[in-house]
N, C-alpha and C. Protein backbone atom coordinates (compact mmCIF):
# COMPACT_ATOMS: atom_id res chain seq x y z
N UNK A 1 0.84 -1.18 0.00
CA UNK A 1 0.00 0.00 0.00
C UNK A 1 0.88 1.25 0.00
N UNK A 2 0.26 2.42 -0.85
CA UNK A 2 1.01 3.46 -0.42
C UNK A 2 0.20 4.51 -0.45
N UNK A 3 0.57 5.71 -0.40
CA UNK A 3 -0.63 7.25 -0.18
C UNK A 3 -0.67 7.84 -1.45
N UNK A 4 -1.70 8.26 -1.99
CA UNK A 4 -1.68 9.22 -2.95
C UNK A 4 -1.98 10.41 -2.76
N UNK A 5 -2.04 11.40 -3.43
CA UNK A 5 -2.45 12.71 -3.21
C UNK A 5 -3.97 12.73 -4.77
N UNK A 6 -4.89 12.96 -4.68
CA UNK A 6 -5.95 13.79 -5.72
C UNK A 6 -6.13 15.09 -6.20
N UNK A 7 -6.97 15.00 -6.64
CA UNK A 7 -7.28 16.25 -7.57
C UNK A 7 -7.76 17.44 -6.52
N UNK A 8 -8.06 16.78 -5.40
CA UNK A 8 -8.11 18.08 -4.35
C UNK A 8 -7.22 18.64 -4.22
N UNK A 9 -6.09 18.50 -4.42
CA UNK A 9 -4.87 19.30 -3.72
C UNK A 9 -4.69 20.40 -4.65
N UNK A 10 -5.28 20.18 -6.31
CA UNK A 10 -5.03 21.06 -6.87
C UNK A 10 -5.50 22.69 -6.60
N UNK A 11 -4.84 23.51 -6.72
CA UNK A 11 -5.16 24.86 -6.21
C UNK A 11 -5.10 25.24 -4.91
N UNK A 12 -4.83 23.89 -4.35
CA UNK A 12 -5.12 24.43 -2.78
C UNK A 12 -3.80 24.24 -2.31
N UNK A 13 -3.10 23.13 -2.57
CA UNK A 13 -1.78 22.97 -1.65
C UNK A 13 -1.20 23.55 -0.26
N UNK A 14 -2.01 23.32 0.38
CA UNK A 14 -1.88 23.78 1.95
C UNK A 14 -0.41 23.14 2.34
N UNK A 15 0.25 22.20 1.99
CA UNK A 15 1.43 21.81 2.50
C UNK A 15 1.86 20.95 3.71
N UNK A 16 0.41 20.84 4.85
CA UNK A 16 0.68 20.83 6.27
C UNK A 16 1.29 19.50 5.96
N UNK A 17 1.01 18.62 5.07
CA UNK A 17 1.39 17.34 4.52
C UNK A 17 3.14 17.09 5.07
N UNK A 18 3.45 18.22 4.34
CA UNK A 18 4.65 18.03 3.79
C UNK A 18 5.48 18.02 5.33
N UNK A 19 5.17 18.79 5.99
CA UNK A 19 6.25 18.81 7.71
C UNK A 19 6.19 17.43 8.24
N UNK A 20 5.08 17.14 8.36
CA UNK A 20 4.89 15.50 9.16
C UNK A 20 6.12 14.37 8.37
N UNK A 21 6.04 14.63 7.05
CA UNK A 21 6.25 13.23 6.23
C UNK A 21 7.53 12.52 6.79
N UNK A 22 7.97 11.54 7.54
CA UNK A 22 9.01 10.95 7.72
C UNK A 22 10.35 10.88 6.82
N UNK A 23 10.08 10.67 5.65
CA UNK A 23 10.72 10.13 4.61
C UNK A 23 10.69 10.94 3.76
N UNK A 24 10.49 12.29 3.37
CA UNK A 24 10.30 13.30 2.13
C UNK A 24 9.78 13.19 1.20
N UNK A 25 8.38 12.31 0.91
CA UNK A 25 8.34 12.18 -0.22
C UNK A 25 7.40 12.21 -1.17
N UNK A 26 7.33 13.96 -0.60
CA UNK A 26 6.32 14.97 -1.78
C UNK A 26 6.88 15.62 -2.65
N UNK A 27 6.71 15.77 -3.81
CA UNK A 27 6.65 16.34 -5.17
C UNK A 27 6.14 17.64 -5.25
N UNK A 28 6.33 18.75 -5.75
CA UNK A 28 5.90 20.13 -6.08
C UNK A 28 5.90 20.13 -7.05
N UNK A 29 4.51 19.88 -7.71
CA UNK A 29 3.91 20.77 -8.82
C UNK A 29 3.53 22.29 -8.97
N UNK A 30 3.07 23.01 -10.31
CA UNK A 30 2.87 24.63 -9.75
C UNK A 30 1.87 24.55 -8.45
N UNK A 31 0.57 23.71 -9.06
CA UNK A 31 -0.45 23.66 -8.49
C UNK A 31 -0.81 22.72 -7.48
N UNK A 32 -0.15 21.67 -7.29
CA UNK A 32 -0.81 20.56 -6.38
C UNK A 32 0.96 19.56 -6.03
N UNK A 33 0.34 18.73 -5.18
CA UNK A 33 2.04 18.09 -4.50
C UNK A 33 1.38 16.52 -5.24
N UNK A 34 2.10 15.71 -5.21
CA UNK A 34 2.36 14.45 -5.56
C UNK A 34 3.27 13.43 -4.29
N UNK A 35 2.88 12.62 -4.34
CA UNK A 35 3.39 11.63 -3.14
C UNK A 35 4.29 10.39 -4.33
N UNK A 36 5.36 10.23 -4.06
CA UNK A 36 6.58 8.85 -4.74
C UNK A 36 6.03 8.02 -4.28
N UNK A 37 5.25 6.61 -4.79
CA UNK A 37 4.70 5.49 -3.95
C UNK A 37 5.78 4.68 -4.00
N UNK A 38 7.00 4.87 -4.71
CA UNK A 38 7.98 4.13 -4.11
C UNK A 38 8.92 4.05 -2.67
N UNK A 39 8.65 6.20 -2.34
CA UNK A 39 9.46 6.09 -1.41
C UNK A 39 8.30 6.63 0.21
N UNK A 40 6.86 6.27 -0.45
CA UNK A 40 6.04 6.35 0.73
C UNK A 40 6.54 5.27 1.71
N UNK A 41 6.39 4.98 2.83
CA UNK A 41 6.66 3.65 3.61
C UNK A 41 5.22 3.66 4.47
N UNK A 42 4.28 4.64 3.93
CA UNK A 42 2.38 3.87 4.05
C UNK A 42 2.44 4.02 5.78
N UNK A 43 3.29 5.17 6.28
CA UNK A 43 3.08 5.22 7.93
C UNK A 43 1.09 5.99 8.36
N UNK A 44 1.13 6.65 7.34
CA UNK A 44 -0.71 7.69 7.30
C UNK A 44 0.01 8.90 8.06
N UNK A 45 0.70 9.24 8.28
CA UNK A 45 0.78 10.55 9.09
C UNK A 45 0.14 12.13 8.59
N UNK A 46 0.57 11.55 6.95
CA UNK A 46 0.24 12.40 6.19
C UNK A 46 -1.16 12.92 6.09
N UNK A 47 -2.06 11.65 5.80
CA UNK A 47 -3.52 12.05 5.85
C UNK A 47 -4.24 12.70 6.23
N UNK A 48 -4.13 12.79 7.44
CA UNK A 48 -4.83 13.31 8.71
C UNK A 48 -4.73 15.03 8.46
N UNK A 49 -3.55 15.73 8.45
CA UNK A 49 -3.10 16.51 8.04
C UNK A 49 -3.62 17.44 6.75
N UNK A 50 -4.18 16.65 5.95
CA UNK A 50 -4.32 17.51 4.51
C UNK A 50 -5.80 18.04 5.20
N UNK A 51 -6.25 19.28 4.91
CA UNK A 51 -7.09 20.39 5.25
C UNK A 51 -8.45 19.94 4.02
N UNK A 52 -8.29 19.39 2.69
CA UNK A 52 -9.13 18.66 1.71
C UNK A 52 -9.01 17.83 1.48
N UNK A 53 -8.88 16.47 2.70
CA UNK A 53 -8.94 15.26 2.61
C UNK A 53 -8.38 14.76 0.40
N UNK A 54 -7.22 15.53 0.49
CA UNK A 54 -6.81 14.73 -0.70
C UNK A 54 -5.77 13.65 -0.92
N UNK A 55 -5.30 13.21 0.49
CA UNK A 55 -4.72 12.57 0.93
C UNK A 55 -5.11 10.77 0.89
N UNK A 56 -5.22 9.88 0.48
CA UNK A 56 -5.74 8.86 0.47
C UNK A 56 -4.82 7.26 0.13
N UNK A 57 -5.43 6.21 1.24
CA UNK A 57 -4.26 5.22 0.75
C UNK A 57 -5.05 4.79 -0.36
N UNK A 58 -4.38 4.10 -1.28
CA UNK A 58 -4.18 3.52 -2.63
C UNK A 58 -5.16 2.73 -2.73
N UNK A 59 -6.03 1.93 -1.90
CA UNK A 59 -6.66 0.84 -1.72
C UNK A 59 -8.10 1.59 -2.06
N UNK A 60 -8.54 2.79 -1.78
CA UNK A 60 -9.76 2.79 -1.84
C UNK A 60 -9.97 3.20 -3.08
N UNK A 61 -11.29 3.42 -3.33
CA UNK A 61 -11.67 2.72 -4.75
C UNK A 61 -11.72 4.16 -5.61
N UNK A 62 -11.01 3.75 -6.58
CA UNK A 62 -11.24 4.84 -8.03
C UNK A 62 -9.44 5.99 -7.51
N UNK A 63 -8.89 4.83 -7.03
CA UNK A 63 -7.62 5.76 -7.04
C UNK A 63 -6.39 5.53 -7.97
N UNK A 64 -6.65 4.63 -8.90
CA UNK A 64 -5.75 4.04 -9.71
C UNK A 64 -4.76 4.93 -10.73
N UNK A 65 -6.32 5.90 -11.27
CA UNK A 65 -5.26 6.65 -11.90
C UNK A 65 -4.57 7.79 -11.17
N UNK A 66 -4.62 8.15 -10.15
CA UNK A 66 -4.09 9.22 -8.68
C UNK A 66 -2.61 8.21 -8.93
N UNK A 67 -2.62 6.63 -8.08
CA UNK A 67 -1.34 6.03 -7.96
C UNK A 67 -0.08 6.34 -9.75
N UNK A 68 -0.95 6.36 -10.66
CA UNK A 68 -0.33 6.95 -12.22
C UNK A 68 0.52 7.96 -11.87
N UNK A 69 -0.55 8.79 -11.67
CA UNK A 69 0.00 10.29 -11.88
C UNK A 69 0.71 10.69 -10.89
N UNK A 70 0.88 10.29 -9.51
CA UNK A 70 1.44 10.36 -8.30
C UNK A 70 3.21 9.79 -9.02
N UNK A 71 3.27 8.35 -9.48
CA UNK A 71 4.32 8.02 -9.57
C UNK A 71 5.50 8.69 -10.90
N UNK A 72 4.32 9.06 -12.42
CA UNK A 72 4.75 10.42 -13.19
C UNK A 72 5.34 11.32 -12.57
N UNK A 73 4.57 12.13 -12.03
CA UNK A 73 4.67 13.33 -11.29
C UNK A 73 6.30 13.73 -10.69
N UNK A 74 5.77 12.75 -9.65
CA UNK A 74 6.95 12.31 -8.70
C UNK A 74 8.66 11.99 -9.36
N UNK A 75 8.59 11.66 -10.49
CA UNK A 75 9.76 11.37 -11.07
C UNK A 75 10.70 12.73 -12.11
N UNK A 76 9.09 13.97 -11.58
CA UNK A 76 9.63 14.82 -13.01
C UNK A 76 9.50 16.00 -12.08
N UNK A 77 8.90 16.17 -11.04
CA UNK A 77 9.04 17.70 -9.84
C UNK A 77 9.89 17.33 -9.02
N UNK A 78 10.57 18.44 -8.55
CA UNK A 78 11.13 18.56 -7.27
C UNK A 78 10.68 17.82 -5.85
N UNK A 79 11.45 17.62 -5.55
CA UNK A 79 11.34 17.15 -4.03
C UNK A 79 11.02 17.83 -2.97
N UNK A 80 10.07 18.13 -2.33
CA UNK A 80 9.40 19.19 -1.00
C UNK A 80 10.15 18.62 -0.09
N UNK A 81 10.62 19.17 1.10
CA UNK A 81 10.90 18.64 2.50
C UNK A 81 10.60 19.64 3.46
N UNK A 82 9.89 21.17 3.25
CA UNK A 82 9.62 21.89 4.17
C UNK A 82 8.21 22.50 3.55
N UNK A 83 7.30 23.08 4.63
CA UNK A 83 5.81 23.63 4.21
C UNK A 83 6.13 25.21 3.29
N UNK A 84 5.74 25.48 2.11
CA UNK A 84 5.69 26.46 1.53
C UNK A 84 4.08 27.22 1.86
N UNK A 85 4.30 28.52 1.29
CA UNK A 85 3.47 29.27 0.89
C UNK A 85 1.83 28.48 0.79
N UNK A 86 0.96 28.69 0.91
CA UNK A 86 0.13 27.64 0.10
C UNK A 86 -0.68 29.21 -0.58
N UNK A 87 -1.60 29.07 -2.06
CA UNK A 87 -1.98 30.11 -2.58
C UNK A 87 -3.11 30.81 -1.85
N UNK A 88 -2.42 31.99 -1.76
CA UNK A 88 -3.99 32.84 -1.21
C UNK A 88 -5.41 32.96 -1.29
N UNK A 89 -5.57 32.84 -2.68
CA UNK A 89 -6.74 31.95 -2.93
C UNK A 89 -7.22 30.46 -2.90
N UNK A 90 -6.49 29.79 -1.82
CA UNK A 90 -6.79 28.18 -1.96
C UNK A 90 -8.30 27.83 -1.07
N UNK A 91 -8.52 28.61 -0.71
CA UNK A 91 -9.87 28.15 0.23
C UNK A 91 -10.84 28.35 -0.92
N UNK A 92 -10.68 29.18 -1.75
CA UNK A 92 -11.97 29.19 -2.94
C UNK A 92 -11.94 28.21 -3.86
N UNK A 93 -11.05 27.63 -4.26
CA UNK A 93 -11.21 26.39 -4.66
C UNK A 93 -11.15 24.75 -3.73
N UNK A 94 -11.22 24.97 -2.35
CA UNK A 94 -11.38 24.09 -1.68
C UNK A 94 -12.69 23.34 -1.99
N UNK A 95 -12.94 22.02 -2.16
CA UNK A 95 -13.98 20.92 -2.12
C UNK A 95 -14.74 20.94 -3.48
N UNK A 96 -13.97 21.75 -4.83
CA UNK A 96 -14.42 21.94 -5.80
C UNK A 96 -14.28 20.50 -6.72
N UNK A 97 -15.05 20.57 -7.72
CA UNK A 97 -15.28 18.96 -8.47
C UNK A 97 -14.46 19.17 -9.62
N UNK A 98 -13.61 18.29 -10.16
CA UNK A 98 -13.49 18.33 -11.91
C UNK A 98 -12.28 19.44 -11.99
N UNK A 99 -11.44 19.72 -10.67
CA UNK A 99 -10.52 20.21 -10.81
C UNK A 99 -8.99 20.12 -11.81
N UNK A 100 -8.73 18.71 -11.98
CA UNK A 100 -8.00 18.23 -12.53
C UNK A 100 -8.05 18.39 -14.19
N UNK A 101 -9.33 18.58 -14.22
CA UNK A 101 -9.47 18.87 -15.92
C UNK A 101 -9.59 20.16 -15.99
N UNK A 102 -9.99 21.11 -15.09
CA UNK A 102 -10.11 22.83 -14.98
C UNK A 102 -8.90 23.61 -15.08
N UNK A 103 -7.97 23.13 -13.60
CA UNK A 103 -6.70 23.33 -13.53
C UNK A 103 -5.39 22.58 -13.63
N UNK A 104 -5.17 21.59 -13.74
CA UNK A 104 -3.64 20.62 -13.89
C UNK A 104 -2.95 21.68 -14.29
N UNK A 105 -1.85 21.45 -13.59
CA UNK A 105 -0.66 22.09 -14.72
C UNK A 105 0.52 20.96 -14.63
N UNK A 106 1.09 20.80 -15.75
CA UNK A 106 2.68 19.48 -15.43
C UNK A 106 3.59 20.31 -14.93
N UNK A 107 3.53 21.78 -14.98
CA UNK A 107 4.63 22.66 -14.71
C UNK A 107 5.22 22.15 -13.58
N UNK A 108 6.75 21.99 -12.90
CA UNK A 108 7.26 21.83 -11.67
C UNK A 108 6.73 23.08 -10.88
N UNK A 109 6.87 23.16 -9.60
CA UNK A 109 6.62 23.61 -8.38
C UNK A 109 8.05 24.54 -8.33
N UNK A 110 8.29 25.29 -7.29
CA UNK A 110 9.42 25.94 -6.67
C UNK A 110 10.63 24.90 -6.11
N UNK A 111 9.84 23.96 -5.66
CA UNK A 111 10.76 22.97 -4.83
C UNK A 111 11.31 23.49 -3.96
């Protein structure tokens, strides 16, 4: 098992994720973080933490293509190890639907 991150995170990237993580191993996109399911070690610390439950282990259902794009992602952004900025406007797109096709960007993050 490992954690993914969803389409919630997009726009919102609150970060709180990123301080807890044992092992470093979030991704910065412009818009949203990505989790390495190679170098998750599946402790949940992370979960709890994300502010739009976009946090999720792998097992529950309809996350397959999240584990895709998580392990893409992850191989082509930067590596997070401390909480950034999150966007000033992230609460207005909090709990919004169909984000991923509205906003994605592949762009890397700041790192």
């Amino acid at each position: 098992m490992t954690y993914i991150v969803n389409d919630q995170c997009i726009k919102c990237k609150y970060m709180d994720c990123v301080e807890v993580c044992p092992v470093d191993c979030f991704y910065e996109g412009a818009n949203m973080l990505v989790i390495n399911p190679d170098e998750c070690i599946d402790c949940g610390v992370c979960e709890p933490e994300c502010p739009v439950e976009a946090i999720l282990p792998d097992t529950e259902d309809n996350t397959e293509k999240w584990v895709e794009q998580n392990a893409k992602y992850s191989e082509i952004w930067p590596n997070i190890t401390l909480k950034g900025e999150s966007p000033k406007d992230a609460d207005d797109f909090k709990g919004q639907d169909g984000k991923f096709e509205k906003y994605f960007s592949e762009a890397p993050g700041e790192g």
